[in-house]
C-alpha atoms as a PDB file:
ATOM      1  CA  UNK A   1    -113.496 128.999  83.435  1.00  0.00           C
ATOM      2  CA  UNK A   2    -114.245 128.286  87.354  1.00  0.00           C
ATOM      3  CA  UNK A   3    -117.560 128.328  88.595  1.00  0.00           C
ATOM      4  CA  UNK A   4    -118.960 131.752  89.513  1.00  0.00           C
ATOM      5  CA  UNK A   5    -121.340 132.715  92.427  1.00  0.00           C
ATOM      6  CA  UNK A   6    -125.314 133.291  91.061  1.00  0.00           C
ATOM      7  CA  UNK A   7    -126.630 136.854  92.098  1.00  0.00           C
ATOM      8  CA  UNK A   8    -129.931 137.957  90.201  1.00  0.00           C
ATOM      9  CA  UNK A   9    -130.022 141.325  89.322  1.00  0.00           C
ATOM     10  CA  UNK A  10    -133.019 143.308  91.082  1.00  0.00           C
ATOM     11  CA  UNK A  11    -134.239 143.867  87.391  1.00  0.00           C
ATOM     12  CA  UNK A  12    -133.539 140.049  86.553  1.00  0.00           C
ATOM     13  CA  UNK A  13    -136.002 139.148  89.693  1.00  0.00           C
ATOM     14  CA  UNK A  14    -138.543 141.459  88.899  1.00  0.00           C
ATOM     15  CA  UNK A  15    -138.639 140.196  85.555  1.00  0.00           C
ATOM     16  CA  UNK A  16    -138.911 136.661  86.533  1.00  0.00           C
ATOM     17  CA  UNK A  17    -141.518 137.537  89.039  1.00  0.00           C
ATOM     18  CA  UNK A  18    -143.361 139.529  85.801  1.00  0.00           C
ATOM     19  CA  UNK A  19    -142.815 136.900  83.992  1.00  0.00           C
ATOM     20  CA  UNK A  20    -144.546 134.229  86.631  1.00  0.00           C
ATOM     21  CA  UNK A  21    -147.333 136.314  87.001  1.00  0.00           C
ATOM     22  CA  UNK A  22    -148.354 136.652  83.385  1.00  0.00           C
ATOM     23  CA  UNK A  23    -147.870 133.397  82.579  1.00  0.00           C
ATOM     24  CA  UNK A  24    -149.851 132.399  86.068  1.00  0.00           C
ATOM     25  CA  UNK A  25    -153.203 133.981  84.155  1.00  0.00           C
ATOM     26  CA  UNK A  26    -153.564 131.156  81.963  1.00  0.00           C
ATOM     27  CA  UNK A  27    -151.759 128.541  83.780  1.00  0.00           C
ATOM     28  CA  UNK A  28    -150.251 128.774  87.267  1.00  0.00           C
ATOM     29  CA  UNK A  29    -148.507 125.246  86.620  1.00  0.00           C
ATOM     30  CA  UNK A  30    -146.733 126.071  83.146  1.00  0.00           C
ATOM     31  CA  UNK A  31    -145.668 129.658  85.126  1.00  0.00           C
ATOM     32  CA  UNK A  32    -143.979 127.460  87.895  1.00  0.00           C
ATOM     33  CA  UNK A  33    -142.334 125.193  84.821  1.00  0.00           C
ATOM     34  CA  UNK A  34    -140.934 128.172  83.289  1.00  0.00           C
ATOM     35  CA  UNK A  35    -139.319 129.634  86.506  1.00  0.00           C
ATOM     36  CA  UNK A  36    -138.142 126.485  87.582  1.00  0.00           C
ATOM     37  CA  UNK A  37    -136.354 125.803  84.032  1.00  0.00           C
ATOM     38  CA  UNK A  38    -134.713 130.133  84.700  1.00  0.00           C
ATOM     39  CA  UNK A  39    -133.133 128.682  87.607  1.00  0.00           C
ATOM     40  CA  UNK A  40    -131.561 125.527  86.991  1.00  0.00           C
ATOM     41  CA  UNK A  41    -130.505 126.716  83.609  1.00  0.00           C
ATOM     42  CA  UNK A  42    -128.965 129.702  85.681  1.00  0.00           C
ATOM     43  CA  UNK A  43    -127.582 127.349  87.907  1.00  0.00           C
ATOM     44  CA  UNK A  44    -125.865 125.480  85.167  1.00  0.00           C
ATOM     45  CA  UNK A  45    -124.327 128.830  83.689  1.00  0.00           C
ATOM     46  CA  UNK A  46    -123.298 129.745  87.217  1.00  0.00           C
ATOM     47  CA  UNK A  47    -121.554 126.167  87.378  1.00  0.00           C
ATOM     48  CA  UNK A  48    -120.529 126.579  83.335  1.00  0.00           C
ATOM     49  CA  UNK A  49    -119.813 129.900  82.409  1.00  0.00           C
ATOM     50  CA  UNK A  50    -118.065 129.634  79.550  1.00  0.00           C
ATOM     51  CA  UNK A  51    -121.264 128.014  78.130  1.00  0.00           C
ATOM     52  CA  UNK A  52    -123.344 130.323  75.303  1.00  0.00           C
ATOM     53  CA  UNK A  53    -122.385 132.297  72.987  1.00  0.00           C
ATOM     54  CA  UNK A  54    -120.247 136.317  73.404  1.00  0.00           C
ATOM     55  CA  UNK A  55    -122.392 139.223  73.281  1.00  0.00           C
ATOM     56  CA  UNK A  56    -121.753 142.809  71.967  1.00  0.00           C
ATOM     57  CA  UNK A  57    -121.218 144.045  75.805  1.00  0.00           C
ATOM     58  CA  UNK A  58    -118.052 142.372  77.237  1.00  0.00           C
ATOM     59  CA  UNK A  59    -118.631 140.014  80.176  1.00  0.00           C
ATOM     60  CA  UNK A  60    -121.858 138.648  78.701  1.00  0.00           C
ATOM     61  CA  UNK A  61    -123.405 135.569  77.413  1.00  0.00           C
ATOM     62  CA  UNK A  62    -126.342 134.481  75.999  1.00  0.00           C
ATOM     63  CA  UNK A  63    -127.777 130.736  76.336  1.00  0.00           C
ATOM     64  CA  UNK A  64    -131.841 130.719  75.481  1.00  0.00           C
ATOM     65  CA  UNK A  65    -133.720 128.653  77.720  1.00  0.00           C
ATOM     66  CA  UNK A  66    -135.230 125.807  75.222  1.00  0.00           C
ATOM     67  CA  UNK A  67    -137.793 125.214  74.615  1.00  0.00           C
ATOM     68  CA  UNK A  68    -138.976 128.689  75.994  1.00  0.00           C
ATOM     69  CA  UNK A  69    -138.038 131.891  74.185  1.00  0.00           C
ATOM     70  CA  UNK A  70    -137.069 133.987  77.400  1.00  0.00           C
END
């Protein structure tokens, strides 16, 4: 597979941003940690996107973010 341009959903930012800002309660540097792992593992797939594993819905693949469960 060739490398594919990265566009985030609006729902995938918002949920990233969500996601930031309840982690940021407890810890703002662990929140930063976590987006910063989102991106460059959505960088990779962007690069890779054969990596994961097939999902019920055609066109999509799922690759957890380790050793976060988002």
């Amino acid at each position: 597979m060739w490398p594919v341009k990265l566009r985030y959903a609006w729902r995938a930012r918002t949920d990233i941003e969500g996601l930031h800002e309840y982690i940021a309660q407890q810890d703002k540097r662990a929140a930063s940690v976590v987006v910063r792992r989102i991106r460059s593992v959505s960088q990779l797939l962007a690069r890779h996107p054969g990596l994961g594993r097939a999902t019920d819905i055609a066109g999509v693949r799922m690759f957890p973010i380790v050793p976060f469960p988002y």
